[in-house]
Protein backbone atom coordinates (compact mmCIF):
# COMPACT_ATOMS: atom_id res chain seq x y z
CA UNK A 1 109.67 115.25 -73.59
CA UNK A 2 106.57 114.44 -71.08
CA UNK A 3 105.35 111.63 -73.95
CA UNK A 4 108.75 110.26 -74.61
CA UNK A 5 109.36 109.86 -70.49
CA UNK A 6 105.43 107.62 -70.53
CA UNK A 7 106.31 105.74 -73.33
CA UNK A 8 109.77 104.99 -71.57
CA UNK A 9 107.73 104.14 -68.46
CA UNK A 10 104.84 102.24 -70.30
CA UNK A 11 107.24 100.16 -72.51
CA UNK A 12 107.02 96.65 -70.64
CA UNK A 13 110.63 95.87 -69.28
CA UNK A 14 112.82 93.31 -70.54
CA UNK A 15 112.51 89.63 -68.55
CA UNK A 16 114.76 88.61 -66.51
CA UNK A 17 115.55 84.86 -66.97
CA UNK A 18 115.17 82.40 -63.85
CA UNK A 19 118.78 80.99 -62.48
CA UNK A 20 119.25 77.23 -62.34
CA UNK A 21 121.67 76.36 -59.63
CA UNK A 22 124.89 75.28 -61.64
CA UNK A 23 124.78 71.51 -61.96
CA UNK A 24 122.39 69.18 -60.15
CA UNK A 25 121.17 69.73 -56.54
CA UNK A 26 120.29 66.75 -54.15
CA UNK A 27 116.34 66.66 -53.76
CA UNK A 28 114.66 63.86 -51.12
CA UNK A 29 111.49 62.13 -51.91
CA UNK A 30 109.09 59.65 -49.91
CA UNK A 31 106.12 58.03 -51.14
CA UNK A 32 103.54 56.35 -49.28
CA UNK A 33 101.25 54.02 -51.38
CA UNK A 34 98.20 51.67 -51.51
CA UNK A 35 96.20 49.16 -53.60
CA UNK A 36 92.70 47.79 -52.67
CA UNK A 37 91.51 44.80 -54.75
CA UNK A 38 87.70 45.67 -54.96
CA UNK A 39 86.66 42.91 -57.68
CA UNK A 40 87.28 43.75 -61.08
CA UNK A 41 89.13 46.97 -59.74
CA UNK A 42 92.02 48.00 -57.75
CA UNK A 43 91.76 51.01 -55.83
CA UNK A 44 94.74 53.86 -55.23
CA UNK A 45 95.70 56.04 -53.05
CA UNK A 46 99.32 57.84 -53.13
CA UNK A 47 100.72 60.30 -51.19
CA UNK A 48 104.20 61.75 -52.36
CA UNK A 49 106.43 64.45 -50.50
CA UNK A 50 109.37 66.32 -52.09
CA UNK A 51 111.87 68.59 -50.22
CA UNK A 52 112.30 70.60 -52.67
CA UNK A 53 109.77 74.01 -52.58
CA UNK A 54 107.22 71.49 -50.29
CA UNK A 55 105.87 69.46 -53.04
CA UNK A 56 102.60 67.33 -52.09
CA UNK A 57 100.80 65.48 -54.34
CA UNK A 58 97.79 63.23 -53.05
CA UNK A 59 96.58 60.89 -55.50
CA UNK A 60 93.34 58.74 -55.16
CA UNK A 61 91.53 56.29 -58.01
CA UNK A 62 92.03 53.40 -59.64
CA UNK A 63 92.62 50.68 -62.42
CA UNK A 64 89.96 48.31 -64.22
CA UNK A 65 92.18 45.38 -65.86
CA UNK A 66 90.75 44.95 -69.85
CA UNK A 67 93.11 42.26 -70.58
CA UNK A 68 95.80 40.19 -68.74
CA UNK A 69 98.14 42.60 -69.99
CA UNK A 70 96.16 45.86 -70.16
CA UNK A 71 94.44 48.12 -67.42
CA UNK A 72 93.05 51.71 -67.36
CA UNK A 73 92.23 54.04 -64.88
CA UNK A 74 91.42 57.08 -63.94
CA UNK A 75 92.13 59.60 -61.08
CA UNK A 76 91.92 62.59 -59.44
CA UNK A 77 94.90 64.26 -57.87
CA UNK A 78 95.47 67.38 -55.63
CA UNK A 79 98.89 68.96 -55.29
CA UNK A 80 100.55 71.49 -53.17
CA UNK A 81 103.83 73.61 -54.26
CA UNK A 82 104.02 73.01 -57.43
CA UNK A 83 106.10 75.59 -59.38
CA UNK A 84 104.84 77.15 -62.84
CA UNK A 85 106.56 78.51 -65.86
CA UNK A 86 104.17 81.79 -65.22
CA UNK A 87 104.86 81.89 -60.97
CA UNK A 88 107.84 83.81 -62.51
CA UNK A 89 107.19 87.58 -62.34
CA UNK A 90 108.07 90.77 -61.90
CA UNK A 91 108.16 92.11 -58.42
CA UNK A 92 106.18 94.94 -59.20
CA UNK A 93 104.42 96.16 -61.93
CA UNK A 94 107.43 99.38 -62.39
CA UNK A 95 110.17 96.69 -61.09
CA UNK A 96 112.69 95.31 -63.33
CA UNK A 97 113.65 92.69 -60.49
CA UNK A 98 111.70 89.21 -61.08
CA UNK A 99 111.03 86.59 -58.53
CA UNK A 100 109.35 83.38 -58.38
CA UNK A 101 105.32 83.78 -57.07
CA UNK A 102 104.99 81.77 -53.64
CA UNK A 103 103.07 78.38 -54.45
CA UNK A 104 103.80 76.56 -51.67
CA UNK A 105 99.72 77.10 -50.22
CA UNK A 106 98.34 77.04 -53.25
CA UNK A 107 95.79 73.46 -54.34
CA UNK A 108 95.99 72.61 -57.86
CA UNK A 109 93.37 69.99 -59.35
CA UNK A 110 94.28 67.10 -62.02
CA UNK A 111 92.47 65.00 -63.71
CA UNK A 112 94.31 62.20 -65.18
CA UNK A 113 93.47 59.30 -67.59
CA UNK A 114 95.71 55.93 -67.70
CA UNK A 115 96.55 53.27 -70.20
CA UNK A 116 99.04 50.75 -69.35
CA UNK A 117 99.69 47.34 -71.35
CA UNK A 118 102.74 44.85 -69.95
CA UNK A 119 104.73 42.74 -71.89
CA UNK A 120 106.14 39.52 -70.32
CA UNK A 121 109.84 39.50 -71.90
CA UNK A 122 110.72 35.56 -70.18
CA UNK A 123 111.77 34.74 -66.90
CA UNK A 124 111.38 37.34 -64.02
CA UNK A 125 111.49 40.53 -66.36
CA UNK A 126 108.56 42.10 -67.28
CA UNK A 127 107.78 45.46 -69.51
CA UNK A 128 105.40 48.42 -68.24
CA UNK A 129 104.57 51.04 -71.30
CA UNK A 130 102.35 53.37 -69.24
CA UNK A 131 100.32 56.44 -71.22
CA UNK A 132 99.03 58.62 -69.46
CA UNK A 133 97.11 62.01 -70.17
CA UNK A 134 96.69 65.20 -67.21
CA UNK A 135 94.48 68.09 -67.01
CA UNK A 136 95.54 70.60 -64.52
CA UNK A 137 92.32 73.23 -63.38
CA UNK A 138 94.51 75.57 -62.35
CA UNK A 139 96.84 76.66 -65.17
CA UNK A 140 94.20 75.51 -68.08
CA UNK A 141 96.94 73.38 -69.57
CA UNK A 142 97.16 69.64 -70.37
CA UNK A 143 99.54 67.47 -70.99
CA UNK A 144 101.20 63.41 -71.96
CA UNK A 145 103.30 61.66 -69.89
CA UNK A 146 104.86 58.70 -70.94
CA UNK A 147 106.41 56.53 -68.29
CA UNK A 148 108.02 52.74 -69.58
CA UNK A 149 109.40 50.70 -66.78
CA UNK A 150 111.41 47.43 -67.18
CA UNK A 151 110.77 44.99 -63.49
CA UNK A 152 112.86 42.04 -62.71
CA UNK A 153 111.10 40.32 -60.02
CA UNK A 154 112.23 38.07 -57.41
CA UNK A 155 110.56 35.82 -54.49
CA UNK A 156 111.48 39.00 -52.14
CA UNK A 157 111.13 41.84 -54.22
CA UNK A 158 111.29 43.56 -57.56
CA UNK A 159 113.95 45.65 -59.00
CA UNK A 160 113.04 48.33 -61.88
CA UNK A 161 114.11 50.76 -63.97
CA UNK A 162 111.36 53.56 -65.69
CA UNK A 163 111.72 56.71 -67.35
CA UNK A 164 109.07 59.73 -67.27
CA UNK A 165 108.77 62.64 -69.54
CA UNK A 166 105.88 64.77 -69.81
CA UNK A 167 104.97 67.01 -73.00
CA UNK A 168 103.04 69.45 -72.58
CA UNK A 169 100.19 69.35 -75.32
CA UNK A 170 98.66 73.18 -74.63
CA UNK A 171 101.64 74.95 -75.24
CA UNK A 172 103.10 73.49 -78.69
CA UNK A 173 104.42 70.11 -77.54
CA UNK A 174 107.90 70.65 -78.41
CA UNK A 175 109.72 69.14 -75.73
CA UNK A 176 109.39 67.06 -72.80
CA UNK A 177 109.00 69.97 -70.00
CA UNK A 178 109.99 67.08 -66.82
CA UNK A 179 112.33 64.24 -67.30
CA UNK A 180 113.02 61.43 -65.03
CA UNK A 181 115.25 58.22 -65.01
CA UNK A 182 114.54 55.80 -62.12
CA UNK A 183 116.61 53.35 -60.68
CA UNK A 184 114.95 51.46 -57.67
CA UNK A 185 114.08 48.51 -56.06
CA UNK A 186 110.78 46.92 -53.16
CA UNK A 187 111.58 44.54 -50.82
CA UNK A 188 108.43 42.58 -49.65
CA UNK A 189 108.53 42.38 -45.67
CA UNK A 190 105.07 40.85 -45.61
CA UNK A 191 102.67 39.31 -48.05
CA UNK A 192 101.17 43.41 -48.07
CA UNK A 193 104.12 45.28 -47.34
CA UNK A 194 106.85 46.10 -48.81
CA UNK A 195 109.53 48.93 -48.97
CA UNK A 196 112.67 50.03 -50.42
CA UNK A 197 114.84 53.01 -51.83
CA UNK A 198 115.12 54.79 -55.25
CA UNK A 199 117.05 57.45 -56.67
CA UNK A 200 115.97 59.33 -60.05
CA UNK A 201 117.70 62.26 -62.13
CA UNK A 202 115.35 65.10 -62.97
CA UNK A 203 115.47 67.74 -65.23
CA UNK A 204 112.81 69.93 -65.38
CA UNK A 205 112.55 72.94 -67.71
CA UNK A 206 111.15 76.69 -67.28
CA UNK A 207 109.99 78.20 -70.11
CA UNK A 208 108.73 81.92 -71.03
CA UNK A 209 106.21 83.03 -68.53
CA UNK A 210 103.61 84.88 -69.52
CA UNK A 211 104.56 87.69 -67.64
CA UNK A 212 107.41 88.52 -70.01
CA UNK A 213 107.50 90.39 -73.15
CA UNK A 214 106.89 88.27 -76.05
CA UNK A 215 110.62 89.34 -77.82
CA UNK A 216 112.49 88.10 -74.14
CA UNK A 217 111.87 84.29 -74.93
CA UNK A 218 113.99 81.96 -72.35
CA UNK A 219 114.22 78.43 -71.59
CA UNK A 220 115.56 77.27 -68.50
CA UNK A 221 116.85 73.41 -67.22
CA UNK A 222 116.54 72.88 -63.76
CA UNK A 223 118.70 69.67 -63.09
CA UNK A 224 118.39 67.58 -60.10
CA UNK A 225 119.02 64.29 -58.27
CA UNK A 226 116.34 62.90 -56.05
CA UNK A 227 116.51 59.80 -53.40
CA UNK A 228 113.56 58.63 -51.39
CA UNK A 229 111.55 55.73 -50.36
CA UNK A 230 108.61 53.81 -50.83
CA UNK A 231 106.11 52.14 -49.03
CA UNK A 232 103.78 49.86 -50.88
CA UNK A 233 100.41 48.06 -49.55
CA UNK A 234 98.62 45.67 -51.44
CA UNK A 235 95.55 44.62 -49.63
């Protein structure tokens, strides 16, 4: 009886999903970014806010331009609040309530490489096919993100539409683990300014944390709609 009552307690217990809220929730975004022209290169920095769990990510590097119509780059980013599949634990080792691990202190380093050729399509509209590949420190894993944008530019402004999805090469690549369809547009107040809205769906999915029993397999959407702003120097 004593070995059957610590196997019972040894046994690892079951995993307990993580709960989506039903449908999409309203998320707000603002992002704060700048180009410096420094010969052949143009410097970045970018620094993006999200409501939703404190997201910060502070981006700095920049772009070399090969070709008229391709540039690379490369940068280094540090974030803040970012939320991983394995943040979701247990409560306890004994405890078969799970809760999400607090992230909202915690830095994360990635590296990220960027290739990005444009296609003029006639008149104002032009085609961005950006490739891009990450390398978070923190969680060991890497992944693609691919990120096409179509830009209709006008005398004021520009207009755009761009998808994101991002596969995530170190654990099977069998599914894009954050989606994104933007809708948005810049108005140009000066000749290095300029500003305007967007609004994007998200879905972003959880999958088994490593935490859980290898049989209690789960994946998990977590839909969303985000609006924010830009601001955009060019200097």
């Amino acid at each position: 009886m004593r070995a059957l009552l610590w196997l019972a307690l040894a046994a690892p217990a079951a995993a307990v999903p993580p709960k989506a809220p039903g449908g999409r929730v309203a998320e707000y975004e603002t992002a704060a970014r700048a180009f410096y022209k420094a010969g052949a290169f143009d410097l970045l920095g970018d620094l993006t806010l999200r409501s939703d769990r404190g997201e910060k990510l502070l981006t700095t590097g920049g772009y070399a331009r090969l070709h008229r119509n391709l540039k690379v780059g490369a940068f280094y980013r540090l974030q803040q609040g970012m939320r991983q599949d394995d943040d979701w634990q247990r409560r306890a080792l004994s405890s078969t309530q799970w809760e999400w691990k607090d992230a909202r202190r915690r830095f994360e380093h990635v590296a990220i490489a960027d290739v990005t050729p444009r296609f003029a399509l006639g008149g104002p509209l032009v085609l961005f096919l950006k490739n891009q590949l990450h390398f978070n420190s923190y969680t060991r894993h890497s992944l693609y993100k691919a990120a096409p944008e179509l830009a209709c530019f006008f005398p004021r402004g520009v207009a755009y539409l761009r998808a994101e999805g991002d596969l995530a090469l170190s654990r099977g690549a069998k599914e894009l683990v954050d989606r994104w369809a933007y809708a948005g547009f810049l108005w140009r107040a000066t000749e290095q300014i300029s500003v305007g809205p967007h609004a994007a769906l998200r879905d972003w999915v959880w999958r088994t944390s490593r935490h859980s029993p290898p049989a209690d397999r789960y994946r998990v959407v977590h839909r969303s709609v985000v609006l924010g702003v830009t601001l955009l120097g060019r200097f």
